[in-house]
Protein backbone atom coordinates (compact mmCIF):
# COMPACT_ATOMS: atom_id res chain seq x y z
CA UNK A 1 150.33 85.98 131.13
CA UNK A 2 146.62 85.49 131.93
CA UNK A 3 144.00 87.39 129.64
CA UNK A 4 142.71 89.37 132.54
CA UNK A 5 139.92 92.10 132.59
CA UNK A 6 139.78 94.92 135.44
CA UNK A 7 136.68 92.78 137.07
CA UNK A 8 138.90 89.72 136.99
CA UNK A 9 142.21 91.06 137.95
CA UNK A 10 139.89 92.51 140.49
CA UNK A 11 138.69 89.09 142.22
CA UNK A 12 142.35 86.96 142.13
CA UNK A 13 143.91 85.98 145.61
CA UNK A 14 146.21 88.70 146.19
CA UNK A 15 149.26 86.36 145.76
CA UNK A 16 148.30 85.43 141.88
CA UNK A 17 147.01 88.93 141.45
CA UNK A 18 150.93 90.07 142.14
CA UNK A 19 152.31 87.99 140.48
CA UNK A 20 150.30 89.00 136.93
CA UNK A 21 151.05 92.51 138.14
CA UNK A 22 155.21 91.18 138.92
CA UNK A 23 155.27 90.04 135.25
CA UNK A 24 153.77 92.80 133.67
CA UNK A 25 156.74 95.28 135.65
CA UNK A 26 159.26 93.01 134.45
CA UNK A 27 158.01 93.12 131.04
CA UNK A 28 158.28 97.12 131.53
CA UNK A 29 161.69 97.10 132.54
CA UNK A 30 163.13 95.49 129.33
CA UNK A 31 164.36 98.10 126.96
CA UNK A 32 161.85 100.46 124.65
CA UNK A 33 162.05 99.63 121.46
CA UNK A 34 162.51 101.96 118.90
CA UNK A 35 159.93 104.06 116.45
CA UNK A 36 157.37 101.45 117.01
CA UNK A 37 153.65 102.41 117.45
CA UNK A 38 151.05 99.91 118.38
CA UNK A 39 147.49 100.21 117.22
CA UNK A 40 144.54 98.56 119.37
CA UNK A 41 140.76 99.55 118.16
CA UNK A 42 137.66 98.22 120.39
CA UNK A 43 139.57 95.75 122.56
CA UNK A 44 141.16 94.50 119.07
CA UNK A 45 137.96 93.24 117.71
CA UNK A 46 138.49 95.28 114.72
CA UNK A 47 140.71 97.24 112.29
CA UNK A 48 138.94 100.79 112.11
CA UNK A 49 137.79 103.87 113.56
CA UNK A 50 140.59 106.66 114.86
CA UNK A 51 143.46 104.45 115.31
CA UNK A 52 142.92 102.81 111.69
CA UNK A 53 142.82 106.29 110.20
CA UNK A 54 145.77 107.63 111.85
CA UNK A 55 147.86 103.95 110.81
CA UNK A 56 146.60 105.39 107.23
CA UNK A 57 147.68 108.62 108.17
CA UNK A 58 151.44 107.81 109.27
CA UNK A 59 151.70 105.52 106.40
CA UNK A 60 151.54 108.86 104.01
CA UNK A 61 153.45 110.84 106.34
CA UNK A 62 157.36 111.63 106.09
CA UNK A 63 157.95 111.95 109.69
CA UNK A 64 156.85 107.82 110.68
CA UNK A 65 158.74 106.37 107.60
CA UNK A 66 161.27 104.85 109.25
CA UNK A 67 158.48 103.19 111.75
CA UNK A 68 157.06 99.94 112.08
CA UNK A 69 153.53 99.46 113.38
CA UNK A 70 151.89 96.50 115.91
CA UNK A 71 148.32 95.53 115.50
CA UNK A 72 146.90 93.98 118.43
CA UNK A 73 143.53 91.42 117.14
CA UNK A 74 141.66 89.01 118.89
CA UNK A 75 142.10 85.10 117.09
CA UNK A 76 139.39 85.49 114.49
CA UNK A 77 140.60 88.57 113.09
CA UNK A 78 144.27 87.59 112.80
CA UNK A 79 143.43 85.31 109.23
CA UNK A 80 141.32 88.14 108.48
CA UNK A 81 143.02 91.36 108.37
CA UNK A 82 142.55 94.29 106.25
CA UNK A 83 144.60 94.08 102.97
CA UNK A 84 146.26 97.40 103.33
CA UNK A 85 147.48 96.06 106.45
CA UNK A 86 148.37 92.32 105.34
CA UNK A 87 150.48 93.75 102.80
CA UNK A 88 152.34 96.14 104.60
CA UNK A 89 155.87 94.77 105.55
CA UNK A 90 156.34 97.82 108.11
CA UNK A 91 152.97 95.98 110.12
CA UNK A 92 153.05 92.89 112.84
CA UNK A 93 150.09 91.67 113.68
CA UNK A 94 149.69 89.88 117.85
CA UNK A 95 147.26 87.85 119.36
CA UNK A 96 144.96 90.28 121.43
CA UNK A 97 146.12 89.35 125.15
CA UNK A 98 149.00 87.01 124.14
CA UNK A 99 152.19 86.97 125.78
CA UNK A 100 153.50 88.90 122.61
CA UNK A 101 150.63 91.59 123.20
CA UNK A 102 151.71 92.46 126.98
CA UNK A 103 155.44 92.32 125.94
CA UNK A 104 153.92 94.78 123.03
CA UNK A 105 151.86 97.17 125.63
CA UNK A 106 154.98 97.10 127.65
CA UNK A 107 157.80 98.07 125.64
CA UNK A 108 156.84 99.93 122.71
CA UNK A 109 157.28 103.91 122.51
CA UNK A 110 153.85 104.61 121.22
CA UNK A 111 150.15 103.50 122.09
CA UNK A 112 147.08 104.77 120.57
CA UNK A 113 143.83 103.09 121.39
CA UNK A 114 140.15 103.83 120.87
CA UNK A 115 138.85 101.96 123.98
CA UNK A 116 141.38 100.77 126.97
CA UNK A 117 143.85 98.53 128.05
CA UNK A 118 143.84 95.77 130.14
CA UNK A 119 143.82 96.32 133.70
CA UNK A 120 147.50 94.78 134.19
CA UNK A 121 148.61 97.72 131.79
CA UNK A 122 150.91 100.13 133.42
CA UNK A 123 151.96 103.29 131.21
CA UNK A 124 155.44 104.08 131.38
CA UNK A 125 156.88 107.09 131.62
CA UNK A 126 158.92 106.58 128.45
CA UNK A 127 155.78 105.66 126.62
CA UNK A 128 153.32 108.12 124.90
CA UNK A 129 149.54 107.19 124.95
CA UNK A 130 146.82 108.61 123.17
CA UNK A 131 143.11 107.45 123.51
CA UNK A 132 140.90 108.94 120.89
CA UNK A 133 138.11 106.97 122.06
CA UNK A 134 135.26 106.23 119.60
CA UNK A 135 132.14 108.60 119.77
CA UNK A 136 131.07 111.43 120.75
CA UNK A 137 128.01 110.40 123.97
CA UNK A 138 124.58 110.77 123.36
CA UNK A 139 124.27 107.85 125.67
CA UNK A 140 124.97 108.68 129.73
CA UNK A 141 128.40 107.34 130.59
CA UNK A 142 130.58 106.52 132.90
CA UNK A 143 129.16 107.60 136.63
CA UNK A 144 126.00 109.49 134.47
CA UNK A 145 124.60 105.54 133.32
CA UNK A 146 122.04 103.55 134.53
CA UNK A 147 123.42 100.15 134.22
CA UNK A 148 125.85 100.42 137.41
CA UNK A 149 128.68 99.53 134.56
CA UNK A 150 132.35 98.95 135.99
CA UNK A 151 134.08 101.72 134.52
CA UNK A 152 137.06 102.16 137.07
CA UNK A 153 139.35 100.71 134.02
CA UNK A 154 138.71 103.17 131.66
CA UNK A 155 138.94 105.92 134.53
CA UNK A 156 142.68 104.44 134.88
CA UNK A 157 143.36 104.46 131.17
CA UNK A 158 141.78 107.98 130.50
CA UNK A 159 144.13 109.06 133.39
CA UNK A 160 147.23 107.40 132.09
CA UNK A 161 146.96 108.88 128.84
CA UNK A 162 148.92 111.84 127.53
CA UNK A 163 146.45 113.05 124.97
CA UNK A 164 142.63 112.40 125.39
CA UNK A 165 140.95 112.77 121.78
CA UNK A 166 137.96 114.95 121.99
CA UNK A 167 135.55 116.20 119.26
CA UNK A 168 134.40 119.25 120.88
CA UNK A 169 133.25 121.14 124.18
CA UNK A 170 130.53 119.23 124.24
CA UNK A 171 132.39 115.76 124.50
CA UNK A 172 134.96 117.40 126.82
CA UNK A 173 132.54 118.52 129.40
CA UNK A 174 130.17 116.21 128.53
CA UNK A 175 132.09 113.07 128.94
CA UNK A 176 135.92 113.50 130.24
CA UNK A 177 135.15 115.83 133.08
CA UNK A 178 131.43 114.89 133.71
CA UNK A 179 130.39 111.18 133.09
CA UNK A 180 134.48 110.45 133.82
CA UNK A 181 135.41 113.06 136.35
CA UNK A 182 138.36 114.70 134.64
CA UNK A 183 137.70 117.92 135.31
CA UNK A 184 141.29 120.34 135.47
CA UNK A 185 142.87 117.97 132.86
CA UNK A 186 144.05 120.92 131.25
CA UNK A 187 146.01 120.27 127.80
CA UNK A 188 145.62 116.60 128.53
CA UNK A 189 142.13 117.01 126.46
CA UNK A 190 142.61 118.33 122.93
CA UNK A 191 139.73 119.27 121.22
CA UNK A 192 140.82 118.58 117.87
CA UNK A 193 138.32 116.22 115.63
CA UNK A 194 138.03 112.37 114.85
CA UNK A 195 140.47 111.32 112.08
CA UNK A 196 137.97 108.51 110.85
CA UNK A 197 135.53 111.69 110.04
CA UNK A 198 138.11 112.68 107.27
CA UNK A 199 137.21 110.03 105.07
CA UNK A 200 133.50 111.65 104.81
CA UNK A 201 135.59 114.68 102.83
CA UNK A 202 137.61 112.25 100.66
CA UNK A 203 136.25 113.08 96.76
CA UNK A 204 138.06 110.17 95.54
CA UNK A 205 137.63 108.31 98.65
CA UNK A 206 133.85 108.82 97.68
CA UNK A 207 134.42 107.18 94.15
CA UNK A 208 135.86 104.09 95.49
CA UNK A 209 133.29 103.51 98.20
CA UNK A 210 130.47 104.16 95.37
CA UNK A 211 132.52 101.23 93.26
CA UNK A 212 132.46 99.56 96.24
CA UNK A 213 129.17 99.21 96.73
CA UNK A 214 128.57 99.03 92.95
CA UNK A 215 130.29 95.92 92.93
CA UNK A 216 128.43 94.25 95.82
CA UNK A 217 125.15 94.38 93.84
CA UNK A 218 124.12 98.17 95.47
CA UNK A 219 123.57 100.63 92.71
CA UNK A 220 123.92 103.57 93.99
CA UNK A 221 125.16 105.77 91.05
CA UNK A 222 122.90 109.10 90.19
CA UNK A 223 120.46 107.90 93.17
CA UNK A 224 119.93 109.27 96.47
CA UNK A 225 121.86 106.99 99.56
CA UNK A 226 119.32 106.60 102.13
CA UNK A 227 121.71 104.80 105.57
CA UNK A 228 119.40 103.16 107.71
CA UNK A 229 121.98 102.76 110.82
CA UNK A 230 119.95 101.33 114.22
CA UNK A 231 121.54 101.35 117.45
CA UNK A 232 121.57 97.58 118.99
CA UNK A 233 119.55 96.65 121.97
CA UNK A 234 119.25 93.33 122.11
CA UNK A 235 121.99 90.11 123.50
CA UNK A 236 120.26 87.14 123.39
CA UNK A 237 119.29 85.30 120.31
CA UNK A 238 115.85 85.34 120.43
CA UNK A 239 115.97 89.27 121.28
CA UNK A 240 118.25 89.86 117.96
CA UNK A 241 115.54 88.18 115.97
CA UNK A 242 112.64 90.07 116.92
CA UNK A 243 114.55 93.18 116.61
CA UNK A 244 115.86 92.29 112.89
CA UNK A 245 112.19 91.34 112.39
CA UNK A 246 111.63 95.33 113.31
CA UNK A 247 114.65 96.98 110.97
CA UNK A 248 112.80 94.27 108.24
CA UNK A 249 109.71 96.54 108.65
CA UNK A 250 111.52 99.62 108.54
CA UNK A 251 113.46 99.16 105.47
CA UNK A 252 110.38 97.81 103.50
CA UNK A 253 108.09 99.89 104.20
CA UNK A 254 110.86 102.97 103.38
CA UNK A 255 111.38 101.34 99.98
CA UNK A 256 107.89 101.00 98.79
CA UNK A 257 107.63 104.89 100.21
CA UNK A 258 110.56 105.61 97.56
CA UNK A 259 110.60 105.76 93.85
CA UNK A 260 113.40 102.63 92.96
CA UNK A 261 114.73 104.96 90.18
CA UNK A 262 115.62 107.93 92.53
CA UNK A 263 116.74 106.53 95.90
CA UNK A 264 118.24 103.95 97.37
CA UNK A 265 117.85 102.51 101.29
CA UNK A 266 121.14 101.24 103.01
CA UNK A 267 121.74 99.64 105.52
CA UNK A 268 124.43 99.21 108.31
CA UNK A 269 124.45 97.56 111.52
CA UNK A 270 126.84 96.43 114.73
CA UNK A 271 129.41 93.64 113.42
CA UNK A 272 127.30 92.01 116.48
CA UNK A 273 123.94 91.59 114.60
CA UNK A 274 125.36 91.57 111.01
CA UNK A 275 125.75 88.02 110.95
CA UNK A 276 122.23 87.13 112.35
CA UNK A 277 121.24 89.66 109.55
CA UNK A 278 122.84 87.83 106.67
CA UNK A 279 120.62 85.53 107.44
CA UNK A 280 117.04 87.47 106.68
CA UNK A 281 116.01 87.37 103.08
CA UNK A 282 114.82 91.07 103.74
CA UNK A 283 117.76 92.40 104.44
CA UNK A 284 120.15 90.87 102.07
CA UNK A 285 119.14 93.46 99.50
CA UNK A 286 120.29 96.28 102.16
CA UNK A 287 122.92 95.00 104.21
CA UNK A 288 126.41 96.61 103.31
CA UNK A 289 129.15 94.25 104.95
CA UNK A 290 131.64 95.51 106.94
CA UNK A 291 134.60 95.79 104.74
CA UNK A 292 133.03 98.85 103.67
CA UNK A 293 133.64 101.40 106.68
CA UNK A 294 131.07 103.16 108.13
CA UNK A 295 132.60 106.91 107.61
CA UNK A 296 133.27 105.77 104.21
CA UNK A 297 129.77 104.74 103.97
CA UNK A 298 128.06 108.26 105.51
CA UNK A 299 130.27 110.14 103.03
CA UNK A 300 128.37 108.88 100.12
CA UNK A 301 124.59 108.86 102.40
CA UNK A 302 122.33 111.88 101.69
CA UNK A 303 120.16 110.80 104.31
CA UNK A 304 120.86 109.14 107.67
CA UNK A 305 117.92 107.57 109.38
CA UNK A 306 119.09 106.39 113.05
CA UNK A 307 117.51 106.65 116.47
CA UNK A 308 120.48 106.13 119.88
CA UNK A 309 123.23 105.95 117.94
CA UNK A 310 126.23 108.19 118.04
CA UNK A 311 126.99 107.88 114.12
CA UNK A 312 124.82 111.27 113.70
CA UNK A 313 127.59 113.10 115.70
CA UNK A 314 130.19 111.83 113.01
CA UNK A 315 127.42 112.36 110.05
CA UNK A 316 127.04 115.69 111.34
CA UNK A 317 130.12 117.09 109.15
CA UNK A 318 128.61 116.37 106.02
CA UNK A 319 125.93 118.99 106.45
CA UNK A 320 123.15 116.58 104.86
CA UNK A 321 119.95 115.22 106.51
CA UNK A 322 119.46 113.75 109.68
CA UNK A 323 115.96 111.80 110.40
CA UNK A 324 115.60 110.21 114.47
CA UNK A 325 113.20 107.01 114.53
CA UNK A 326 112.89 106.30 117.95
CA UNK A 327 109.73 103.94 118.85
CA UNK A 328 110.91 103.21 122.25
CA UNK A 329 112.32 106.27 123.37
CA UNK A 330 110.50 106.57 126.76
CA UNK A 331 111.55 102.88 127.53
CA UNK A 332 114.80 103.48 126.21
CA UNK A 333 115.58 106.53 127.78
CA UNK A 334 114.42 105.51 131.33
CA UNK A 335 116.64 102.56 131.42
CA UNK A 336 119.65 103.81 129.81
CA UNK A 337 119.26 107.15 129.45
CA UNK A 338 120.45 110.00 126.95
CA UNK A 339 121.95 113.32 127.35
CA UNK A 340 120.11 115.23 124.52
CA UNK A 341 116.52 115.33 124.70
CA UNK A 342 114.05 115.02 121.35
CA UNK A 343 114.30 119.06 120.74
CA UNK A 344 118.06 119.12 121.31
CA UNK A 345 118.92 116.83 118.54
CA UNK A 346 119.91 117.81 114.77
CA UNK A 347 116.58 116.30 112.71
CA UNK A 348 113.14 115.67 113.15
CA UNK A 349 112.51 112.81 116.03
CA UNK A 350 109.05 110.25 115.54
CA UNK A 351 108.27 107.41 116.96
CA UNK A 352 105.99 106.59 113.91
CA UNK A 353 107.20 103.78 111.26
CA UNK A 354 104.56 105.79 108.74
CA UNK A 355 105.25 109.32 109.63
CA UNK A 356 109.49 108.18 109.18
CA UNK A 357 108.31 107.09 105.56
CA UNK A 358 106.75 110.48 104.90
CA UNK A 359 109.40 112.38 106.40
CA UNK A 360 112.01 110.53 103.72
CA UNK A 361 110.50 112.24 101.15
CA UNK A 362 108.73 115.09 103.09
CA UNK A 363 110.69 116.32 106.05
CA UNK A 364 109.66 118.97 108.49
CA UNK A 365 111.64 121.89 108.86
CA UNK A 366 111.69 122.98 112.20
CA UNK A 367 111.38 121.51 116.12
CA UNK A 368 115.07 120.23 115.86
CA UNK A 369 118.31 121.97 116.29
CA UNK A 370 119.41 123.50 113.00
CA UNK A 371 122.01 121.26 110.89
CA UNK A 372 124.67 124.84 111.55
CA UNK A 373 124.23 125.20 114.78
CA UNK A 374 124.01 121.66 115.73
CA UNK A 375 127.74 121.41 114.30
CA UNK A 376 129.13 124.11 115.76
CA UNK A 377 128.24 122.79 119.09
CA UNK A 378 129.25 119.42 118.03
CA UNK A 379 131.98 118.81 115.56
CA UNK A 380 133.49 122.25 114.70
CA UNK A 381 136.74 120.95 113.93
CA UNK A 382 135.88 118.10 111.00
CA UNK A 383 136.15 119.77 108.31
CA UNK A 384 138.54 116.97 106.54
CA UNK A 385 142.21 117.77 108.37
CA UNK A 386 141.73 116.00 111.78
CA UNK A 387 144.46 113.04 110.84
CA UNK A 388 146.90 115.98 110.18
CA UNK A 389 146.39 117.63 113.47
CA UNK A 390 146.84 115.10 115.63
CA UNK A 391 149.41 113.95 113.75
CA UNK A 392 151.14 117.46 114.26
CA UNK A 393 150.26 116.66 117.81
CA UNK A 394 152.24 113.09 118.27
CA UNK A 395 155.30 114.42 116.92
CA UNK A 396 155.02 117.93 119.04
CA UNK A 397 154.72 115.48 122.30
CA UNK A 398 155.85 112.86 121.81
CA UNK A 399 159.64 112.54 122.66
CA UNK A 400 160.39 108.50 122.56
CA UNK A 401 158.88 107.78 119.12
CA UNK A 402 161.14 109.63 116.54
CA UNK A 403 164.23 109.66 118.41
């Protein structure tokens, strides 16, 4: 079956696009297998976020015991897979968009995905779906953005789904019903946290990420964490290297603001860019790798310095300090375009590399949304049980999984 997108499904002749849509139905009508959950987390790029934490989450949990679990990866992930999941006998692993994938998509009981499926992907109605997506918007989306993106596939999934995973009002009205036009989806949206966020509560999580990073050459013990974590702008090469060149500046000029005894500067970028960053002597120092994940990471940071990136949303729960370094935020904001405005976010906002480098040590204390209220508007429900609530939720509606 034919890796197809919902642009390319889009443009076939009508006579190959039925019969890609013929196989997928016949795929559907073979039986459902049993107690099987498949896992798919941004378009199987990666092993993390909501679906990895609620795989984690049913591996401790009674109730999926008896279950077996399906990965979908893309090719250079399958020799490269997590070791909690390489070494579980209850996992398989498929090739993202192989014929064992759609035959996957099609007849297991379960689906939980942080993005969406392909555009051949019909949900049956044996089949329970839950999307927890991956962020809560400070970004426009959907019809809200500026970039004329396609986003009549995710429309489809969102719409297909039984559950929608939502973080709070504000991502409900903000995103499903506004920038997605689900408005009157009722108990389809359930406002009930991000499972990833729990690990930012985990004590002994905490330890193990601090060994973690102890071990990769970052001492971080008795000194304050300092998470530089830039949104990405950039695509082509030569764009990626003048914008490492800036997070370069950044991070040096924040260190030699710091005393080397007393604080620490992190940093964490888009799997995108961390490769091209590997390979700047300035950043080596900084650069956590992957395999340490990012709520893992912003459960040990006492400060998070970040500018368009949703991560403060998540970082939000741990109640600590929030800095906004935004040097092109007209540019930015005119071309992509945000829904929260400077005095509407949770921190101080500068577009100044030297007043960023005061503020680390020196931050003001008013002009931003306080850290409370900003929560409560935000992320009222992380407060370390979000796994175990939806998990309460799959079993409560989902009728083809344990049976």
């Amino acid at each position: 079956m034919s890796p197809l997108s919902a642009r390319a499904l889009s443009r076939l002749r009508p006579p190959a696009r039925r019969i890609a849509q013929g196989a997928y139905a016949a795929l559907s009508r073979q039986r459902l297998q049993r107690r099987v959950v498949l896992f798919e987390s941004f378009g199987g790029s990666a092993m993390t976020g909501n679906p990895y934490a609620l795989y984690a989450g049913m591996r401790s949990d009674a109730r999926f015991a008896d279950h077996s679990f399906v990965w979908a990866v893309q090719a250079p992930l399958q020799h490269q897979v997590a070791e909690q999941v390489r070494d579980d006998d209850a996992v398989r692993v498929v090739k993202y968009r192989s014929p064992a994938y759609f035959r996957a998509l099609a007849t297991v009981p379960t689906l939980i995905n942080n993005v969406t499926f392909p555009a051949l992907f019909r949900k049956r109605p044996d089949q329970f779906y839950l999307n927890t997506w991956h962020g809560t918007p400070l970004k426009r989306m959907g019809i809200d953005a500026r970039d004329g993106a396609n986003i009549q596939n995710t429309v489809a999934n969102f719409r297909a789904a039984d559950v929608l995973l939502s973080t709070s009002g504000y991502m409900t009205q903000v995103m499903y019903e506004g920038a997605y036009g689900l408005s009157g989806a009722g108990g389809q949206i359930q406002e009930l946290g991000y499972p990833r966020i729990d690990m930012q509560f985990d004590r002994v999580g905490q330890q193990q990420t601090r060994a973690a990073l102890a071990a990769a050459g970052f001492s971080v013990s008795g000194r304050r964490v300092i998470l530089y974590a830039p949104t990405w702008r950039a695509t082509s090469a030569a764009g990626i290297r003048l914008e490492l060149r800036d997070v370069a500046q950044v991070i040096k000029q924040s260190q030699a603001a710091l005393d080397p005894t007393r604080a620490v500067v992190l940093l964490r970028l888009h799997d995108s860019v961390a490769t091209h960053a590997k390979e700047v002597p300035e950043l080596a120092s900084c650069l956590v790798a992957a395999e340490v994940r990012t709520n893992a990471l912003l459960g040990i940071t006492d400060t998070l310095v970040t500018d368009y990136s949703s991560i403060f949303f998540d970082y939000l729960a741990t109640g600590s300090q929030i800095v906004f370094y935004t040097p092109d935020a007209p540019a930015y904001g005119a071309v992509r375009g945000l829904y929260l405005g400077p005095t509407e976010l949770p921190g101080p906002s500068t577009s100044s590399r030297a007043e960023l480098t005061r503020w680390l040590s020196d931050p003001p204390q008013r002009g931003f949304v306080p850290a409370d209220q900003a929560r409560a508007r935000y992320c009222p429900r992380e407060d370390g049980a979000a796994t175990a609530r939806v998990l309460d939720l799959i079993v409560q509606r989902n009728r083809f999984s344990l049976h």
